[in-house]
Protein backbone atom coordinates (compact mmCIF):
# COMPACT_ATOMS: atom_id res chain seq x y z
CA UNK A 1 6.45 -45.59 -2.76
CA UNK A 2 4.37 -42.76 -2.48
CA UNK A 3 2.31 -43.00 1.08
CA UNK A 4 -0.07 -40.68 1.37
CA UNK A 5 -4.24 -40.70 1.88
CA UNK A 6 -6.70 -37.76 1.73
CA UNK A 7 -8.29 -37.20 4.72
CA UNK A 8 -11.70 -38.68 4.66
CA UNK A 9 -9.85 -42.49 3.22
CA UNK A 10 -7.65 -42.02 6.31
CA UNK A 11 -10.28 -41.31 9.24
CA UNK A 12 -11.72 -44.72 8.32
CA UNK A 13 -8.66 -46.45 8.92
CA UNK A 14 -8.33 -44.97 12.35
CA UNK A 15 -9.44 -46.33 15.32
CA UNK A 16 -9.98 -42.92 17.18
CA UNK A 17 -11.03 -39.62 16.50
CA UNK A 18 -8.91 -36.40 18.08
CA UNK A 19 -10.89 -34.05 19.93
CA UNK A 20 -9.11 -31.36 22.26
CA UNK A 21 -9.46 -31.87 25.84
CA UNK A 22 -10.03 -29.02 28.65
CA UNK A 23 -7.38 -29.91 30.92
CA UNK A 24 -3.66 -29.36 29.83
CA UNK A 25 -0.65 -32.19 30.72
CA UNK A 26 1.78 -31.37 32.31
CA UNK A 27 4.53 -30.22 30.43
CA UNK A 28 8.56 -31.30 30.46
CA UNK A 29 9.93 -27.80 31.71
CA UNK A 30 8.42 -25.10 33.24
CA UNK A 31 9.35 -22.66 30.80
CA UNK A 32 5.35 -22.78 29.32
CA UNK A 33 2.20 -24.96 29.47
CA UNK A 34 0.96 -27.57 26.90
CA UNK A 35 -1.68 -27.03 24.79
CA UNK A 36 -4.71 -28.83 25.55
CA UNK A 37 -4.59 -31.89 23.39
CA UNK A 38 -6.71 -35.09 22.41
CA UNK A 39 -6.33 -38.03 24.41
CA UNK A 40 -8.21 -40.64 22.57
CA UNK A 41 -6.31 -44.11 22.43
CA UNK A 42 -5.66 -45.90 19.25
CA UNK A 43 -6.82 -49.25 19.19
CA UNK A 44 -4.99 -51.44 19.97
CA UNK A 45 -2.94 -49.49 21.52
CA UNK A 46 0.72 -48.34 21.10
CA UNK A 47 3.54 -48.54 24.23
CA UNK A 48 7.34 -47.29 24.05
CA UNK A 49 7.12 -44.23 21.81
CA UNK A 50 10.11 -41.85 22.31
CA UNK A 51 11.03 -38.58 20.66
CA UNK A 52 14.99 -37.71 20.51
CA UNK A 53 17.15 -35.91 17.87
CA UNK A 54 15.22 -32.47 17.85
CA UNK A 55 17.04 -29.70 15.70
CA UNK A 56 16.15 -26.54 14.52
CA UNK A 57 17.14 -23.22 12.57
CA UNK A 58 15.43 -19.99 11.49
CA UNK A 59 15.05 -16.48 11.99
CA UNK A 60 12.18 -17.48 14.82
CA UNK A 61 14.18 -20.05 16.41
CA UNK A 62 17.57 -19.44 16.92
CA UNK A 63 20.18 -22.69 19.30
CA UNK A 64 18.66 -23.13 21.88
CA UNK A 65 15.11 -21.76 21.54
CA UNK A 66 12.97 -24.89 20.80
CA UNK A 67 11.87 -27.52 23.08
CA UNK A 68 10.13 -30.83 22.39
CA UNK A 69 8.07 -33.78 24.15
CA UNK A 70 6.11 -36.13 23.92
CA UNK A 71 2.52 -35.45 25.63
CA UNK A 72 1.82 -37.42 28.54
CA UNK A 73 0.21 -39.75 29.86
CA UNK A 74 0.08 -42.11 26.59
CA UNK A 75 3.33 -40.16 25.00
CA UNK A 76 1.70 -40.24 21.12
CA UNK A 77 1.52 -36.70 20.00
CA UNK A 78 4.46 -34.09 20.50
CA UNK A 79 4.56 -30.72 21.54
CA UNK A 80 6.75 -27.61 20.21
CA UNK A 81 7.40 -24.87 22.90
CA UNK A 82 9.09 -22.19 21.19
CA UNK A 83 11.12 -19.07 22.58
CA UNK A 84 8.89 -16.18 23.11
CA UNK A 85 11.57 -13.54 22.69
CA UNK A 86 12.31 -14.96 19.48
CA UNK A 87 9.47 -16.45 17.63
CA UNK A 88 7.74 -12.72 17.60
CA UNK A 89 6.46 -10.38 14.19
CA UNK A 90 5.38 -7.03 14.45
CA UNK A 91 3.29 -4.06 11.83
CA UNK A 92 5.84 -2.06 12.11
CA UNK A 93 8.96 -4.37 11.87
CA UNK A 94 9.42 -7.77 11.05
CA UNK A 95 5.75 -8.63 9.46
CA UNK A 96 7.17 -12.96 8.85
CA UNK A 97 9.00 -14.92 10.61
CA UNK A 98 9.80 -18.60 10.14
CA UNK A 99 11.28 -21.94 12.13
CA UNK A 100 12.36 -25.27 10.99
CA UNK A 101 12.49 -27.74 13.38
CA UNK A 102 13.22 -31.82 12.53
CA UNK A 103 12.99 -34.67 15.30
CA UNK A 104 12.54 -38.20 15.71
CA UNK A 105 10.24 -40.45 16.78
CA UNK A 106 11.14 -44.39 17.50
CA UNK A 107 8.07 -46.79 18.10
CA UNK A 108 7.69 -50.59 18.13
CA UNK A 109 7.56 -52.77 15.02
CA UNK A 110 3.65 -52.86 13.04
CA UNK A 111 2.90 -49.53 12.77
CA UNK A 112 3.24 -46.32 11.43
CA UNK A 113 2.38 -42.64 11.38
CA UNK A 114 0.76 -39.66 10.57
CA UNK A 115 0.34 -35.94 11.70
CA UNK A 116 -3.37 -35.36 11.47
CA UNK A 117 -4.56 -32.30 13.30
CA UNK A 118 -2.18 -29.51 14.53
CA UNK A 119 -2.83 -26.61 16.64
CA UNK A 120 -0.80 -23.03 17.48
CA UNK A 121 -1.00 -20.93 20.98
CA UNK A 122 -0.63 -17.49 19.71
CA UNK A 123 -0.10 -14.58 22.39
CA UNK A 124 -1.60 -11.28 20.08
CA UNK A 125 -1.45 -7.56 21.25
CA UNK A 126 -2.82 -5.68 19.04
CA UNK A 127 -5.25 -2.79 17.74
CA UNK A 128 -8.08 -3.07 15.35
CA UNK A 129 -7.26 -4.31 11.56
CA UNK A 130 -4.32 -6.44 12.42
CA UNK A 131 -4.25 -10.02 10.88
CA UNK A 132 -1.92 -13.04 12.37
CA UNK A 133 -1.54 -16.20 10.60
CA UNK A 134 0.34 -19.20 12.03
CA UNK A 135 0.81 -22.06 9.61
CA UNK A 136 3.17 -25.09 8.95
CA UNK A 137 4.03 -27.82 6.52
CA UNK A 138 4.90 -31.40 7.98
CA UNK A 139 6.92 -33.83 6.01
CA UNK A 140 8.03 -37.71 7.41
CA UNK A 141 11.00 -39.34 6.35
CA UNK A 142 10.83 -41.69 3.43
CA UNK A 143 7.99 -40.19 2.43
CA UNK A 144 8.09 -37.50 -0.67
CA UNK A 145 4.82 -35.58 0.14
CA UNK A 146 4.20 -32.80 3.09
CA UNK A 147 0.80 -31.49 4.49
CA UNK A 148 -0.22 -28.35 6.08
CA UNK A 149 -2.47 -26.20 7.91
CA UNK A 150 -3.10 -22.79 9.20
CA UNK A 151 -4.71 -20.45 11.46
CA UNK A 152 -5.82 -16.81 11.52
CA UNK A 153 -6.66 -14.32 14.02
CA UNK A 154 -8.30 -11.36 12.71
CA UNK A 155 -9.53 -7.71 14.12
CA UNK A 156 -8.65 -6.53 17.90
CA UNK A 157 -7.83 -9.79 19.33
CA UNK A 158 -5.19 -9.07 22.37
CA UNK A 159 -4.50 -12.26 23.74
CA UNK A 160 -3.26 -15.56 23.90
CA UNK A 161 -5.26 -17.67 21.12
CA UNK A 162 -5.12 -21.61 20.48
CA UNK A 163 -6.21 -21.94 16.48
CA UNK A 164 -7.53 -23.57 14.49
CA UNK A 165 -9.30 -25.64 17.24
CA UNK A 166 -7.33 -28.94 16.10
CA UNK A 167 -8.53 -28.48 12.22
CA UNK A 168 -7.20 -31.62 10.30
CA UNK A 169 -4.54 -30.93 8.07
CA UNK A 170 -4.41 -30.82 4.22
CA UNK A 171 -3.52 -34.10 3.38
CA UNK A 172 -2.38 -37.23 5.60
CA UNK A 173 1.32 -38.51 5.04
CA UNK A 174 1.87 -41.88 6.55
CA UNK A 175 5.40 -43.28 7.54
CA UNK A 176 6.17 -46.10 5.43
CA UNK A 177 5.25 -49.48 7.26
CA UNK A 178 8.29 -51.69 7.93
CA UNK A 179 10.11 -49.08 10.18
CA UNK A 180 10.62 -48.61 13.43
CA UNK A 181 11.66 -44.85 13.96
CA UNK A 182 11.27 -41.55 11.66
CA UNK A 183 12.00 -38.44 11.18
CA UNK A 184 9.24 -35.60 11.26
CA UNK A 185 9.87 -31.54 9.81
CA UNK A 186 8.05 -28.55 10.97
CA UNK A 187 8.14 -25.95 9.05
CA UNK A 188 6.77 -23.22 10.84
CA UNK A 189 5.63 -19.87 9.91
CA UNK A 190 4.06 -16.85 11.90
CA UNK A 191 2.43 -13.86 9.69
CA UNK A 192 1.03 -10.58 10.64
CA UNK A 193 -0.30 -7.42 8.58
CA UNK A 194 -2.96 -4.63 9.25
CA UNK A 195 -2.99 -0.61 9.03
CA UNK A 196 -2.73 -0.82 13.28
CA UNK A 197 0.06 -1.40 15.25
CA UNK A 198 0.20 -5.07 16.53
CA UNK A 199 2.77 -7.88 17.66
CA UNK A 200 2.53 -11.57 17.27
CA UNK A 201 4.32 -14.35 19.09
CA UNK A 202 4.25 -18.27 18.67
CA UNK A 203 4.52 -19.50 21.98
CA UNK A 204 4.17 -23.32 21.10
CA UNK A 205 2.23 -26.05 18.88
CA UNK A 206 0.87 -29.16 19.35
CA UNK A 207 0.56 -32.00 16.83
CA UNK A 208 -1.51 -34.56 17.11
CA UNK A 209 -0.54 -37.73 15.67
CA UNK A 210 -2.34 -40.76 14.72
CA UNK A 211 -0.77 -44.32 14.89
CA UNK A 212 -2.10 -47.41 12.78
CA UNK A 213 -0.96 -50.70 12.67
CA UNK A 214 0.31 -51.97 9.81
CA UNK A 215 -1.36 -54.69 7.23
């Protein structure tokens, strides 16, 4: 059955509301820093969530290239921390590049899931005129439905950027209740185009996910 909400239906089932925090975790690996992240609890709250079985494939994200954890201290949302030599577009070369990457995440009995905001740290260097976009589309097991979001960086805007300041995503998929683990897709894509000469690179994202307990 077809679990999905829009938006507005599901914030009223939640018991918290993410906001982005100015202090970053720490991460798993030194090999980057989180993104700051919400830190809200849901009520009541959730213990012994786990992420394991990470894969990925792509042009942006070749073995090896993609890391993923849970975000401490409560261990409820999950960060990506992608390659920098890899996950990279330029004007004047490759202008898309793309990343698939599939994991699971096991959780006690009553509840389920849903990736509700989602937020990219770009690094830009570029000139005037250039345009990155970093988007994705999330899907969860058993579910046949995917949402999405995006974020843009426009003009001269050398840098590293987080966007789109934790902007919800298009449409809410829940896991199915009556299960205890599933299985969350990111498909990831990084854009750039202008008339200067500019490179892009997705350093990592950070999706925050919302837990509920089941009827």
């Amino acid at each position: 059955m077809l679990q999905t909400t829009n938006p507005l239906t599901l914030l009223a089932l939640l018991a918290f509301t993410a906001a982005p925090t100015l202090a970053a975790p720490s991460p798993p690996s030194s090999t980057t820093s989180f993104l700051p992240i919400h830190t809200d609890p849901p009520l009541p709250s959730i213990e012994g969530v786990t992420l394991s079985s990470l894969r990925h494939s792509g042009p942006g994200c070749p073995p090896g290239s993609v890391k993923a954890g849970l975000v401490p201290p409560h261990n409820w949302d999950v960060t990506l921390l992608y390659d920098t030599s890899n996950f990279t577009v330029s004007t004047d070369a490759l202008t898309t590049s793309t990343c698939t990457s599939t994991f699971r995440l096991d959780y006690p009995a009553g509840w389920r899931f849903a990736v509700t905001t989602s937020a990219y740290e770009v690094a830009v260097d570029s000139g005037f005129d250039v345009r990155v976009k970093a988007s994705a589309t999330y899907g969860v097991e058993g579910v046949d439905a995917s949402a999405n979001n995006e974020g843009v960086i426009s003009g001269s805007a050398s840098g590293v950027h987080i966007v789109p300041d934790w902007k919800f995503v298009s449409m809410l998929v829940l896991s199915p209740c009556g299960a205890t683990s599933g299985e969350v897709t990111v498909d990831a894509k990084l854009e750039i185009e202008g008339t200067a000469v500019g490179e892009a690179t997705l350093q990592g994202q950070e999706l925050g996910i919302s837990w509920v307990p089941c009827p």
